[in-house]
N, C-alpha and C. Protein backbone atom coordinates (compact mmCIF):
# COMPACT_ATOMS: atom_id res chain seq x y z
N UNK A 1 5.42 3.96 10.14
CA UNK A 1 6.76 4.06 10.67
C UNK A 1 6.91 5.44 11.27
N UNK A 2 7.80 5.75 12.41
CA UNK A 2 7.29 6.70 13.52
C UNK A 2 8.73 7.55 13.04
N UNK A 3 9.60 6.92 13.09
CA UNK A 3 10.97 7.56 12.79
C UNK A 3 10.78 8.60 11.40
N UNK A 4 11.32 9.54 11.31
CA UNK A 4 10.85 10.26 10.14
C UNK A 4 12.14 9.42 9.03
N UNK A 5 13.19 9.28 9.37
CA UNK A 5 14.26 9.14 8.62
C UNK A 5 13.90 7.77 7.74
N UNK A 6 13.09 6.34 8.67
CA UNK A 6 12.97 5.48 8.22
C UNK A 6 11.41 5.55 7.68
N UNK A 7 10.43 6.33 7.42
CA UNK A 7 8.97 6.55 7.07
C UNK A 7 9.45 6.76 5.77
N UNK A 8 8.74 5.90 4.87
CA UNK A 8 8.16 6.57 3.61
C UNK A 8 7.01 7.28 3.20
N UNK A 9 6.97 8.71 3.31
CA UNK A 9 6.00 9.21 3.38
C UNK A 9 4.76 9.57 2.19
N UNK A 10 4.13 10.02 2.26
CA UNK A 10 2.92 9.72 1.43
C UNK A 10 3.87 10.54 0.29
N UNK A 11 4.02 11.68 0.60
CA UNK A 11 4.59 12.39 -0.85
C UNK A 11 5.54 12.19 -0.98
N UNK A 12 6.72 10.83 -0.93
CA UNK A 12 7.54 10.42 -1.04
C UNK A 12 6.92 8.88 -1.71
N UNK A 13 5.57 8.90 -1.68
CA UNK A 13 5.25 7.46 -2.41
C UNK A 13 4.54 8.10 -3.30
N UNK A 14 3.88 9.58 -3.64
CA UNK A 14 3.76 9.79 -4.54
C UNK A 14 4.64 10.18 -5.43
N UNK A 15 5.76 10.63 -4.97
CA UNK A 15 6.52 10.96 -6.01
C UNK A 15 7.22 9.87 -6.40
N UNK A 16 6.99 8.92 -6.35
CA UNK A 16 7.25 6.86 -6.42
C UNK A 16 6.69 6.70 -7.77
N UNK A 17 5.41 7.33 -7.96
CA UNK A 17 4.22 6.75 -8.57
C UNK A 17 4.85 7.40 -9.88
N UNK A 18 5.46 8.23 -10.05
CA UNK A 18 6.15 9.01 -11.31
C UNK A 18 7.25 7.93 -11.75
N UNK A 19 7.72 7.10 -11.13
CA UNK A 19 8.85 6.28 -11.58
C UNK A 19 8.21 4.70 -11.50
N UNK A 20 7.43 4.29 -11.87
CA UNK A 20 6.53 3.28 -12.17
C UNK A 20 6.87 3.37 -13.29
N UNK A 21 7.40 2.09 -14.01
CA UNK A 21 7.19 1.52 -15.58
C UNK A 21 5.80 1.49 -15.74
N UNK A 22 4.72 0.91 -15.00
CA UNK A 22 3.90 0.54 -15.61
C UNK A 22 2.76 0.39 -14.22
N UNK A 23 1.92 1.82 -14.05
CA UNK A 23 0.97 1.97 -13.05
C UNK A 23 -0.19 1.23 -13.41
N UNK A 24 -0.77 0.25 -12.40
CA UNK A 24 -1.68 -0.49 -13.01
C UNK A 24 -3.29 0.17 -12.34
N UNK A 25 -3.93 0.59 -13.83
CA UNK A 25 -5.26 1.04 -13.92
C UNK A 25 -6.39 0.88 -13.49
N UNK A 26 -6.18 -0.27 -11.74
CA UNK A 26 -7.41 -0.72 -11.52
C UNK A 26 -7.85 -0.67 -10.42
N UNK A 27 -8.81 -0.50 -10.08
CA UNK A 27 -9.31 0.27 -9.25
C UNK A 27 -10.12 -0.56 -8.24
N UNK A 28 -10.29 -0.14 -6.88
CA UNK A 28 -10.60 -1.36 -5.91
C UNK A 28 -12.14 -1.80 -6.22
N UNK A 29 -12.76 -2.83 -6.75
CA UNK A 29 -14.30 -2.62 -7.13
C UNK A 29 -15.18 -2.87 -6.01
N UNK A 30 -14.26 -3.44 -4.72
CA UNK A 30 -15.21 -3.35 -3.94
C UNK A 30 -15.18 -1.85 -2.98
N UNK A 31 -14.23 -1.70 -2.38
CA UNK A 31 -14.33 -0.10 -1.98
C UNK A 31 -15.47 1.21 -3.14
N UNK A 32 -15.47 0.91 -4.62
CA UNK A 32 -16.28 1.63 -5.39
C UNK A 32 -17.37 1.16 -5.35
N UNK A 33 -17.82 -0.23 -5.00
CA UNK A 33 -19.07 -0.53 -5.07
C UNK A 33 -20.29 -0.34 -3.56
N UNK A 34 -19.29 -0.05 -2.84
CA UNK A 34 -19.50 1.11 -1.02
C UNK A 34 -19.52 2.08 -1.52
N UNK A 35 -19.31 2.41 -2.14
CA UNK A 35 -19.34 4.09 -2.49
C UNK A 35 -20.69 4.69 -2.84
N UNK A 36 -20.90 3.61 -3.86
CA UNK A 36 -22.48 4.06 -4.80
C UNK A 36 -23.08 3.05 -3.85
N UNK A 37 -22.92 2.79 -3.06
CA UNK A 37 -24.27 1.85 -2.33
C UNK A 37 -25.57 3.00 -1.91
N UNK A 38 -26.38 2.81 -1.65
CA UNK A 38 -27.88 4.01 -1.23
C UNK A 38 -28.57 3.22 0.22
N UNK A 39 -29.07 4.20 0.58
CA UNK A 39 -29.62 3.80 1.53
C UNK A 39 -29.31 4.31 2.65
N UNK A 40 -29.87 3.89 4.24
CA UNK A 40 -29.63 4.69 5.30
C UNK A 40 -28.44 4.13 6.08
N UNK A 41 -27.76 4.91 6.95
CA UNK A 41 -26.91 4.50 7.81
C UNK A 41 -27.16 3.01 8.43
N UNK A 42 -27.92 2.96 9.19
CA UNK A 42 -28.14 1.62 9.92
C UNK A 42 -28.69 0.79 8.78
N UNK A 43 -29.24 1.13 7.45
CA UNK A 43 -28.89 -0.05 6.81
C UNK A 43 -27.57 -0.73 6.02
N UNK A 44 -26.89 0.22 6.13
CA UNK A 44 -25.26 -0.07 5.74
C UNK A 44 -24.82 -0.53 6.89
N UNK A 45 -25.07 -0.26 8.00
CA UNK A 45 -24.48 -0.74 9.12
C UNK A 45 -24.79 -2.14 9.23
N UNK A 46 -25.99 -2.46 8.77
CA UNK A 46 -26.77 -4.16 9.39
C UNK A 46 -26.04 -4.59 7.95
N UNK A 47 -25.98 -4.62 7.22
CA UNK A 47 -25.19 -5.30 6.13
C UNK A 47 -23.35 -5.02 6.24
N UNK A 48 -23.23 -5.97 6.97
CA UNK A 48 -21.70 -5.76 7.52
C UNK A 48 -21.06 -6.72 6.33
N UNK A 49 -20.04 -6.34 5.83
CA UNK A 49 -18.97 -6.71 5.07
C UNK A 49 -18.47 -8.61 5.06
N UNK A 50 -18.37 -9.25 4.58
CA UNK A 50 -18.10 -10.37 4.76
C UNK A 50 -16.74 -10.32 4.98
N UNK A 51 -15.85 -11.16 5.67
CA UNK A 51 -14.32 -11.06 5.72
C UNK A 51 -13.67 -11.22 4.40
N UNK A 52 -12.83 -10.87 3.82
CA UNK A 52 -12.48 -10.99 2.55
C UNK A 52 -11.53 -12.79 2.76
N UNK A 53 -11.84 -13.33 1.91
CA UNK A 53 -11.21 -14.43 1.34
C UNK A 53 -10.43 -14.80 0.21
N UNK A 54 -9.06 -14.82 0.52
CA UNK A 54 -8.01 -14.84 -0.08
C UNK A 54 -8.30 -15.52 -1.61
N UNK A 55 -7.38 -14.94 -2.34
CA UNK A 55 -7.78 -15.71 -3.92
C UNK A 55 -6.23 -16.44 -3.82
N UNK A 56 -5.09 -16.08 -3.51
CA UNK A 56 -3.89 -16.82 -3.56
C UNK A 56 -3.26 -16.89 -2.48
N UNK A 57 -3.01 -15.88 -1.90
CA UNK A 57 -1.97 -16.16 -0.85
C UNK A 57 -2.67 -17.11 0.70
N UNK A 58 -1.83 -17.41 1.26
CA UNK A 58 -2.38 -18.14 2.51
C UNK A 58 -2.69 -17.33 3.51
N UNK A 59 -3.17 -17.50 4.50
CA UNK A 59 -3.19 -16.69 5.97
C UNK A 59 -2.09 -16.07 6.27
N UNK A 60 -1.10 -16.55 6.15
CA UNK A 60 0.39 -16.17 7.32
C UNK A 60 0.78 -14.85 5.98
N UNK A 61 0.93 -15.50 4.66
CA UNK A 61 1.17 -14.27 3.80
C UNK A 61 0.31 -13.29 3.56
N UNK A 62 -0.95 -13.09 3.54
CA UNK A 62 -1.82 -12.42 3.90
C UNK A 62 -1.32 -11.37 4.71
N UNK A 63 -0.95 -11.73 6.14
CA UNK A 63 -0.53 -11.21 7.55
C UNK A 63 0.59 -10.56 6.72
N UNK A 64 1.55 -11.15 6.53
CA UNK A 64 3.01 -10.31 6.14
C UNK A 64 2.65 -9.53 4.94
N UNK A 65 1.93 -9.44 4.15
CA UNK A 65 1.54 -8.74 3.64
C UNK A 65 1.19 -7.25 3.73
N UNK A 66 0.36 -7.73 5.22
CA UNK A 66 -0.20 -6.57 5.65
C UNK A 66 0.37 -5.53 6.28
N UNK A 67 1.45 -6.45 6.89
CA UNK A 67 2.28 -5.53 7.86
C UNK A 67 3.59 -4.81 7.34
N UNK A 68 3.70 -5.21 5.59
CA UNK A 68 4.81 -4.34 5.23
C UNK A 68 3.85 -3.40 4.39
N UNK A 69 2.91 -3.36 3.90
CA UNK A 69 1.98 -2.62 3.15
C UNK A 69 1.49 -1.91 4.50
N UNK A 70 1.49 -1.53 5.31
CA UNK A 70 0.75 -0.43 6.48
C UNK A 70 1.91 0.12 7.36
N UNK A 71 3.24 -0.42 6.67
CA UNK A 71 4.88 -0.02 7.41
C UNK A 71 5.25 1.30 6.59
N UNK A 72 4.81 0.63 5.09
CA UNK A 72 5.12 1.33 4.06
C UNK A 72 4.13 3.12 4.01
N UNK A 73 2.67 2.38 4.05
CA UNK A 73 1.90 3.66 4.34
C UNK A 73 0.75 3.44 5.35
N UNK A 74 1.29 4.22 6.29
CA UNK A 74 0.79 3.75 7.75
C UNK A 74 -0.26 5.20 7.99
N UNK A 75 -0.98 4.56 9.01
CA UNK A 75 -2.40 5.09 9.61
C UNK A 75 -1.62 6.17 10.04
N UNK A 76 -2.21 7.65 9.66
CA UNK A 76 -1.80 9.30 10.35
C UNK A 76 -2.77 9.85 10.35
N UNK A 77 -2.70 11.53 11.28
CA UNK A 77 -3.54 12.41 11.30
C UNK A 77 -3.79 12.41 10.13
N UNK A 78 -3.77 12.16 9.04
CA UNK A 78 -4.50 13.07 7.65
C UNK A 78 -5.90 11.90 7.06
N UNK A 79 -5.23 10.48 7.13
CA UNK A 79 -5.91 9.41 6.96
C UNK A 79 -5.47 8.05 7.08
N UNK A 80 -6.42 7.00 7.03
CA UNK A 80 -5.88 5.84 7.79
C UNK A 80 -5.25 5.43 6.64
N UNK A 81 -4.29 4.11 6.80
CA UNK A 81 -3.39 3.45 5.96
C UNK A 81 -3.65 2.46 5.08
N UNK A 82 -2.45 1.52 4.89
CA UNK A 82 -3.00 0.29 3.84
C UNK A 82 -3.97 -0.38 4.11
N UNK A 83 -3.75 -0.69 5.51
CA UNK A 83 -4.42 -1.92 5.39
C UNK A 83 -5.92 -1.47 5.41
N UNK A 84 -6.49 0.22 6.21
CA UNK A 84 -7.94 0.46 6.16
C UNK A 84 -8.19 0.48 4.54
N UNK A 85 -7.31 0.78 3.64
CA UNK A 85 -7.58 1.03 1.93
C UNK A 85 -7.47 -0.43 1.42
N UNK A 86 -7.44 -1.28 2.03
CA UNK A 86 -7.56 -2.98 1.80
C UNK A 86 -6.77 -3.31 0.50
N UNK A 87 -5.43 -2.73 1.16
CA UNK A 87 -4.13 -2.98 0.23
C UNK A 87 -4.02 -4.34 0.06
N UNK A 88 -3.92 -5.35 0.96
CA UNK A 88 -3.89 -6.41 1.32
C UNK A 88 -4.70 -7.18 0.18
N UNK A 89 -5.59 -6.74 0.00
CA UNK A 89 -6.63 -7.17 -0.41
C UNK A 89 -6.43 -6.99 -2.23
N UNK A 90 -5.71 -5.97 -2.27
CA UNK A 90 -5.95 -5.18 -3.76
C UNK A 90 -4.82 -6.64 -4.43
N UNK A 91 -3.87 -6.63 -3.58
CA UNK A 91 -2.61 -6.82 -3.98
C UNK A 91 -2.90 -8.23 -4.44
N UNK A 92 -3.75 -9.03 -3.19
CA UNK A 92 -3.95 -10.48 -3.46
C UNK A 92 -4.85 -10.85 -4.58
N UNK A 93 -5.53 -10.19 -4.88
CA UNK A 93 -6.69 -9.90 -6.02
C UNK A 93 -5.35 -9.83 -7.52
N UNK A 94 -4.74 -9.13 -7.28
CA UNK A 94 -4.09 -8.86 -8.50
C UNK A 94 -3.01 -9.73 -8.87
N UNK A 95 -1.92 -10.35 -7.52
CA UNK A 95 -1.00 -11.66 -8.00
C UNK A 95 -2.18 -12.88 -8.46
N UNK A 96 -3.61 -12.92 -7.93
CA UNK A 96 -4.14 -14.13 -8.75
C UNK A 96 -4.38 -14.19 -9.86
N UNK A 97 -4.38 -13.25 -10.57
CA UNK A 97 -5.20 -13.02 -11.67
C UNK A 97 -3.31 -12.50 -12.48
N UNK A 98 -2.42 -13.00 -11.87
CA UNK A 98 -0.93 -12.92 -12.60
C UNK A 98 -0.24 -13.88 -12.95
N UNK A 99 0.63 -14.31 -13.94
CA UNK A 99 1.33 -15.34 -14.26
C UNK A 99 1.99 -16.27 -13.30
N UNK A 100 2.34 -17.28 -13.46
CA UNK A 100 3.10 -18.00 -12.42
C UNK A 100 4.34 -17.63 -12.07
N UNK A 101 5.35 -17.23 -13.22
CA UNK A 101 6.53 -16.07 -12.76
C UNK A 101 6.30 -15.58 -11.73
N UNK A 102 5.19 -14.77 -11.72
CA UNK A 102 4.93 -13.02 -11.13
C UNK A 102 4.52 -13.79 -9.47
N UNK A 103 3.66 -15.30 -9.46
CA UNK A 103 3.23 -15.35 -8.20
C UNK A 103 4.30 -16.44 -7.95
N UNK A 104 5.47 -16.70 -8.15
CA UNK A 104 6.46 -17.46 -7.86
C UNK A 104 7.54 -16.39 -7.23
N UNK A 105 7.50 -15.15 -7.52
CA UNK A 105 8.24 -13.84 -7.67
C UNK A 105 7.71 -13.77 -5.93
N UNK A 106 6.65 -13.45 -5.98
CA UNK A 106 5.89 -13.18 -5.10
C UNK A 106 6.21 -13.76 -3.32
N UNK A 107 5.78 -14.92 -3.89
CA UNK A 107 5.86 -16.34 -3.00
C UNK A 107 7.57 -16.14 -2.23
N UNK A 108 8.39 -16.13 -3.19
CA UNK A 108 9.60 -16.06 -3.32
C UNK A 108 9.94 -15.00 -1.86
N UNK A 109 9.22 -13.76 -2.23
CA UNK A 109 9.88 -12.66 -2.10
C UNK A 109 9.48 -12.73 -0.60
N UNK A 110 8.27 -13.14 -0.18
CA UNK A 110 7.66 -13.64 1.55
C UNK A 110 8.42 -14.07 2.12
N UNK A 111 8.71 -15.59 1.44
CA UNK A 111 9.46 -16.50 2.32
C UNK A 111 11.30 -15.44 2.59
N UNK A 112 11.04 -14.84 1.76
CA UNK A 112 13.10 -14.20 1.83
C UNK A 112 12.86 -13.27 2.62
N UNK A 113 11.72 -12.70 2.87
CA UNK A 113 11.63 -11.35 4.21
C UNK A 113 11.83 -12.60 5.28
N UNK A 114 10.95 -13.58 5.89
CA UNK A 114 10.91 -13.87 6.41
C UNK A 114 12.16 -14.65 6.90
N UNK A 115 13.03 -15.42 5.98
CA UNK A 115 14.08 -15.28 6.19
C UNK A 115 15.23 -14.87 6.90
N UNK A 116 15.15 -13.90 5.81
CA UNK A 116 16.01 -12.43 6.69
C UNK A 116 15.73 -11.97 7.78
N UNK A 117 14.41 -12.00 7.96
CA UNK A 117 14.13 -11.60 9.94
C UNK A 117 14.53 -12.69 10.66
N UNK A 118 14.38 -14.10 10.41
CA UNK A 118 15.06 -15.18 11.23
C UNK A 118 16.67 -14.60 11.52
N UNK A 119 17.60 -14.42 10.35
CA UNK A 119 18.97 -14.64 10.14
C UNK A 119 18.96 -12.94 11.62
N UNK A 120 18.36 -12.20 11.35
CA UNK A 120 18.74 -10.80 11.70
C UNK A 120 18.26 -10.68 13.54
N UNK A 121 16.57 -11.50 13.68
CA UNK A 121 16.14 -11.32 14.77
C UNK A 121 15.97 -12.72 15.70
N UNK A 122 15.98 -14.12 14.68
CA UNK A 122 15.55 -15.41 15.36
C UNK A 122 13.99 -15.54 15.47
N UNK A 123 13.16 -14.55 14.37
CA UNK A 123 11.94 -14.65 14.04
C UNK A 123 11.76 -14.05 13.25
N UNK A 124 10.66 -14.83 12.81
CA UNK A 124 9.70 -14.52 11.71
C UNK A 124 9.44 -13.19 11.69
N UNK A 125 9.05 -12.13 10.08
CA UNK A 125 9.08 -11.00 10.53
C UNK A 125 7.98 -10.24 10.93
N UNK A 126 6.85 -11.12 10.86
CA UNK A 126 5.53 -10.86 12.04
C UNK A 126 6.31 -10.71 13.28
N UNK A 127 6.64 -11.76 13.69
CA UNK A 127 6.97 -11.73 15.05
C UNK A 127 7.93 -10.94 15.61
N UNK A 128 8.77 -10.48 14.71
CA UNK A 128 9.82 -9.12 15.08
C UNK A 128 9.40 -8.20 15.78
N UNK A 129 9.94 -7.34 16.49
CA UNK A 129 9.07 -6.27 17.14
C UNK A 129 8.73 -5.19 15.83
N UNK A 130 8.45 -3.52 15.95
CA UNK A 130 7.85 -2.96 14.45
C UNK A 130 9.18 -2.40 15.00
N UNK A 131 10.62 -2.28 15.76
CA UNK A 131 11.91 -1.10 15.12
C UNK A 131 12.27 -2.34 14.76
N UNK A 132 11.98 -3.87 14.93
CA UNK A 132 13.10 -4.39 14.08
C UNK A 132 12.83 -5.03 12.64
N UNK A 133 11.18 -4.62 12.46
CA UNK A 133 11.05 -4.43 10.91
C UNK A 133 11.30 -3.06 10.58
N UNK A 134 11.34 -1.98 10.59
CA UNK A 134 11.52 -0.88 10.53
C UNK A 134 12.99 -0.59 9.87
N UNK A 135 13.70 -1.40 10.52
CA UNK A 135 14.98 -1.93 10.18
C UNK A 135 15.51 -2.28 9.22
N UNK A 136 14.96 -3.56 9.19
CA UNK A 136 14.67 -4.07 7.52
C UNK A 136 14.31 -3.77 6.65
N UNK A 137 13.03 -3.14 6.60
CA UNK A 137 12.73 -2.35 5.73
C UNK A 137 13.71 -0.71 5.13
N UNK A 138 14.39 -0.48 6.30
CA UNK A 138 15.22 0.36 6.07
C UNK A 138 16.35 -0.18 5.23
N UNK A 139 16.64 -1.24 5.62
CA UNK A 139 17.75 -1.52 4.69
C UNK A 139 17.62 -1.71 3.65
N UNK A 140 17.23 -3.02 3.52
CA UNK A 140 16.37 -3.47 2.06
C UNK A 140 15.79 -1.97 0.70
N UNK A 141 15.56 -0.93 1.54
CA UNK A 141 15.38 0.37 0.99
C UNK A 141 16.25 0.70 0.48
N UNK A 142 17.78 1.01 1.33
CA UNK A 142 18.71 1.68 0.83
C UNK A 142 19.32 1.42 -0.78
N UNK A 143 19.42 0.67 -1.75
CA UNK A 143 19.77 0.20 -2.94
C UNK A 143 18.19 0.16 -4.45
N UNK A 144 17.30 1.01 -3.59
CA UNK A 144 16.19 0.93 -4.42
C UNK A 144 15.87 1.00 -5.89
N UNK A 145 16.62 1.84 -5.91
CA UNK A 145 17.07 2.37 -7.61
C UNK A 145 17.34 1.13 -8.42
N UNK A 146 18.59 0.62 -7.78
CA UNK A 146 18.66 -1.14 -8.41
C UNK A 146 19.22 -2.28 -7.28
N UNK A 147 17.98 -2.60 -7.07
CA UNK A 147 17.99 -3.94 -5.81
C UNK A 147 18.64 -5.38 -6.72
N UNK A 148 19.74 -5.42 -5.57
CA UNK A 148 20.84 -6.75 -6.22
C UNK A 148 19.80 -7.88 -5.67
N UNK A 149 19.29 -7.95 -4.34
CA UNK A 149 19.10 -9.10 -3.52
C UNK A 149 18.10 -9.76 -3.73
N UNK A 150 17.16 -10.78 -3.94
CA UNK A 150 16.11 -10.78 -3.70
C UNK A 150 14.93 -9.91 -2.40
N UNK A 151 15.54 -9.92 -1.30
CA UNK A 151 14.56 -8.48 -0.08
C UNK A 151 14.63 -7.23 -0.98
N UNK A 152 15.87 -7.01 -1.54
CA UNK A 152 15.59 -5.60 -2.30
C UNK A 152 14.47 -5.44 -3.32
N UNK A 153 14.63 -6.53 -4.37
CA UNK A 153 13.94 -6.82 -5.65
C UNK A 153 12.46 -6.72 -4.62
N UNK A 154 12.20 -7.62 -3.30
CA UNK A 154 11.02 -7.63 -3.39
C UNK A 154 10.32 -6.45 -2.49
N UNK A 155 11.31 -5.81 -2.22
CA UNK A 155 10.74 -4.38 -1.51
C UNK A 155 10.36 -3.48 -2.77
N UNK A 156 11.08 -3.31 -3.51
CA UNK A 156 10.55 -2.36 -4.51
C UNK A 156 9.53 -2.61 -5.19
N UNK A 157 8.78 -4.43 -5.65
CA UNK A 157 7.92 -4.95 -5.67
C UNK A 157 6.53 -4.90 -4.55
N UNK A 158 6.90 -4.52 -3.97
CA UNK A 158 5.61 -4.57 -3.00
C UNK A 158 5.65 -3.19 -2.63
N UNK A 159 6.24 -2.00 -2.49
CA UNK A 159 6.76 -1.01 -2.15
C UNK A 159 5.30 -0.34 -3.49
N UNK A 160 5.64 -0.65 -4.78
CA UNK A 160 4.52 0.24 -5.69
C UNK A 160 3.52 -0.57 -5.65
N UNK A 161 3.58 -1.97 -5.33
CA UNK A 161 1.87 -2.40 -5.57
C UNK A 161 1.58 -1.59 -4.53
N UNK A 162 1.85 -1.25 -3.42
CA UNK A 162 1.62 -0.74 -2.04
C UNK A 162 0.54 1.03 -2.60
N UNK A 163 1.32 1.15 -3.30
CA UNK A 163 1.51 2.56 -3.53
C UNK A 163 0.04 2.49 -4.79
N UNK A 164 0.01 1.22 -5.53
CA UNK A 164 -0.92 1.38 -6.58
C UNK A 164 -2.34 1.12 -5.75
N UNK A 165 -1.95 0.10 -5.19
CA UNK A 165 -3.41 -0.11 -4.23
C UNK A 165 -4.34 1.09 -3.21
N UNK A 166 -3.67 1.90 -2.63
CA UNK A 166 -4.05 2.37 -1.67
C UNK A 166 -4.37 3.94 -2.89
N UNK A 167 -3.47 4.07 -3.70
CA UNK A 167 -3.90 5.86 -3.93
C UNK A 167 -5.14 5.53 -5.54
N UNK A 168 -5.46 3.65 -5.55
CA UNK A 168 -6.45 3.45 -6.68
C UNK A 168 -7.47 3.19 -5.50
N UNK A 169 -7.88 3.00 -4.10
CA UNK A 169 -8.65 3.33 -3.51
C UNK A 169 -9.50 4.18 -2.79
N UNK A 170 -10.85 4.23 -2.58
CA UNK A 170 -11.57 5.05 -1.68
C UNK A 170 -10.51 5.76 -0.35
N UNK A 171 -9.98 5.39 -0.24
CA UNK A 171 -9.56 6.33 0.96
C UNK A 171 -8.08 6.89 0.47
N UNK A 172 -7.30 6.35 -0.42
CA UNK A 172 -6.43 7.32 -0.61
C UNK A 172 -6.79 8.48 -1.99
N UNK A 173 -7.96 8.17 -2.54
CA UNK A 173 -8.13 8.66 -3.44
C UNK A 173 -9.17 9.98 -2.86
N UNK A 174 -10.12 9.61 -1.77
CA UNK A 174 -10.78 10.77 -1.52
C UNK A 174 -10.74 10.87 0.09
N UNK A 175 -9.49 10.81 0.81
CA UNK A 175 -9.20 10.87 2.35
C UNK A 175 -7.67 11.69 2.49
N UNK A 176 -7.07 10.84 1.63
CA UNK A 176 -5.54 11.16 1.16
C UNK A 176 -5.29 12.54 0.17
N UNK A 177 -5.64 12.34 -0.60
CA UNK A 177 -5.72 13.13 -1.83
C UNK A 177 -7.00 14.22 -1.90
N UNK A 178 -7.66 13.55 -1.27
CA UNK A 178 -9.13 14.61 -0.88
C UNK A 178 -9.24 15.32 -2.58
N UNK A 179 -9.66 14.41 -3.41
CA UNK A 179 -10.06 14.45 -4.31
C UNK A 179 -11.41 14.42 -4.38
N UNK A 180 -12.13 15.89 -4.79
CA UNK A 180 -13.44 16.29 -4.86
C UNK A 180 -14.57 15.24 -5.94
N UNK A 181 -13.66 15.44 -6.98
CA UNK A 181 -14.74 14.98 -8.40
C UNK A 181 -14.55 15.90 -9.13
N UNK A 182 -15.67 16.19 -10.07
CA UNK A 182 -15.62 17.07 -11.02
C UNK A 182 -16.60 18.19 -10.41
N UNK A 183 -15.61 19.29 -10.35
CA UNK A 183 -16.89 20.29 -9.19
C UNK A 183 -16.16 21.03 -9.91
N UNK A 184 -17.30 22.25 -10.22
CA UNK A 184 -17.24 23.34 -11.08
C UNK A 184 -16.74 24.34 -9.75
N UNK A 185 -15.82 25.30 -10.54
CA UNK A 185 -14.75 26.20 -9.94
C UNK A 185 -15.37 27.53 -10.15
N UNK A 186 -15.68 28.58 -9.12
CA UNK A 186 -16.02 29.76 -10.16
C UNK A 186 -14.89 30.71 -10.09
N UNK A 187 -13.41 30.33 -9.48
CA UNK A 187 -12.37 30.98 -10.32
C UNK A 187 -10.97 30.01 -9.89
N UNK A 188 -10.44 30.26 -10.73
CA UNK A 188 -9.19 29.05 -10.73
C UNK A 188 -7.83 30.33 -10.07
N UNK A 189 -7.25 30.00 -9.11
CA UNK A 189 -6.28 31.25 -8.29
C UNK A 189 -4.77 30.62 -8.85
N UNK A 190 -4.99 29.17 -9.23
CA UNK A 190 -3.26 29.33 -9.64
C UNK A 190 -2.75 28.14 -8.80
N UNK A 191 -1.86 28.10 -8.44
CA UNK A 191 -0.51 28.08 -7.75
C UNK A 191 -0.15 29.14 -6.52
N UNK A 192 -0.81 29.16 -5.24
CA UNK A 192 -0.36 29.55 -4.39
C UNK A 192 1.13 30.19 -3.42
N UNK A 193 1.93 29.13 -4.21
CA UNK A 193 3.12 29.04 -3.73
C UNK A 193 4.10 30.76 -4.33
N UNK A 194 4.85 31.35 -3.30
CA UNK A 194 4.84 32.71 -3.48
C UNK A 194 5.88 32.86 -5.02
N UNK A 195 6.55 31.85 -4.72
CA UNK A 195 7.56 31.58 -5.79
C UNK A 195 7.23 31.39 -7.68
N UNK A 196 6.27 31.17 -7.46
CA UNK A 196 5.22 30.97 -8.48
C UNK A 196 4.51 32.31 -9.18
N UNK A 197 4.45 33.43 -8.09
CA UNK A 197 3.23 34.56 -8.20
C UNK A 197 3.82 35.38 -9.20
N UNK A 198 3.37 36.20 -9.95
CA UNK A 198 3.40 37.02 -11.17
C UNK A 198 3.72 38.90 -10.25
């Protein structure tokens, strides 16, 4: 999202991640299992990725999926977004392996975006242009704290899986966050910030 006012920005979804009841611990196994792969370039290259195949959702939710998960944290100079961190992917992996509530919740919460972009634009909210999801998503935002509506309930629902998927992956974990590992320091300076200094 290009507008600054309507962007949720990365350190505005990290500071998200502090108000999570309940951050879920799992981590993308296929992005980690690219990681430790060995071998040479062009043989990673000739072993190209199979398309991922949905465990629950259909094609079209898939798609809407994707496009509020890469609205939410979208491709920038620092690093690419959901959908390169295969949010999409994390998310669908994790409503299958969830109760029927949770993928009725789910299901629910698609068809009511989509909905609402009919009632608002006379399409589907793929087919919306991105200011008049931008829109929606803006609104649906405004009541976050405690969402009356179902779009609210399911923005804030997809809003932290969004947020769990991408910063428990390879690229928000070491692109985003540029998280080293465990690398020995030979002096620790602090806290930079002047406000901080002794």
């Amino acid at each position: 999202m290009s507008d600054e006012k309507n962007n949720v920005s990365r350190r505005d979804a990290l500071k998200g991640i502090a108000g999570i009841g309940v951050s879920l611990p799992v981590l993308n196994t296929n992005l980690l299992a690219q990681d430790h792969q060995h071998g040479s370039h062009a043989q990673a290259t000739a072993e190209k990725k199979a398309p991922y195949k949905a465990k629950f959702f259909n094609a079209g939710q898939m798609a809407l999926i994707a496009t509020i998960s890469e609205l939410i944290i979208p491709t920038d100079d620092h690093s690419p977004g959901a959908i390169a961190a295969e949010v999409p992917e994390f998310i669908d992996l994790m409503i299958s392996e969830s109760p029927a509530e949770t993928k009725k919740n789910w299901t629910d919460g698609l068809a009511a975006m989509d909905a609402l972009s009919h009632t608002r634009n006379s399409a589907a909210f793929n087919k919306a242009t991105k200011d008049q999801q931008i829109a929606i998503l803006t609104e649906i935002s405004k009541n976050e704290a405690k969402p009356q509506t179902p779009e609210e309930r399911f923005f804030k629902t997809i809003k932290n899986m969004t947020i769990d998927g991408y910063y428990t992956s390879k690229i928000g974990i070491h692109q985003e966050l540029q998280y080293k590992g465990n690398t020995y320091l030979k002096e620790f300076k602090g806290c930079t910030h002047p406000e901080h200094q002794n």
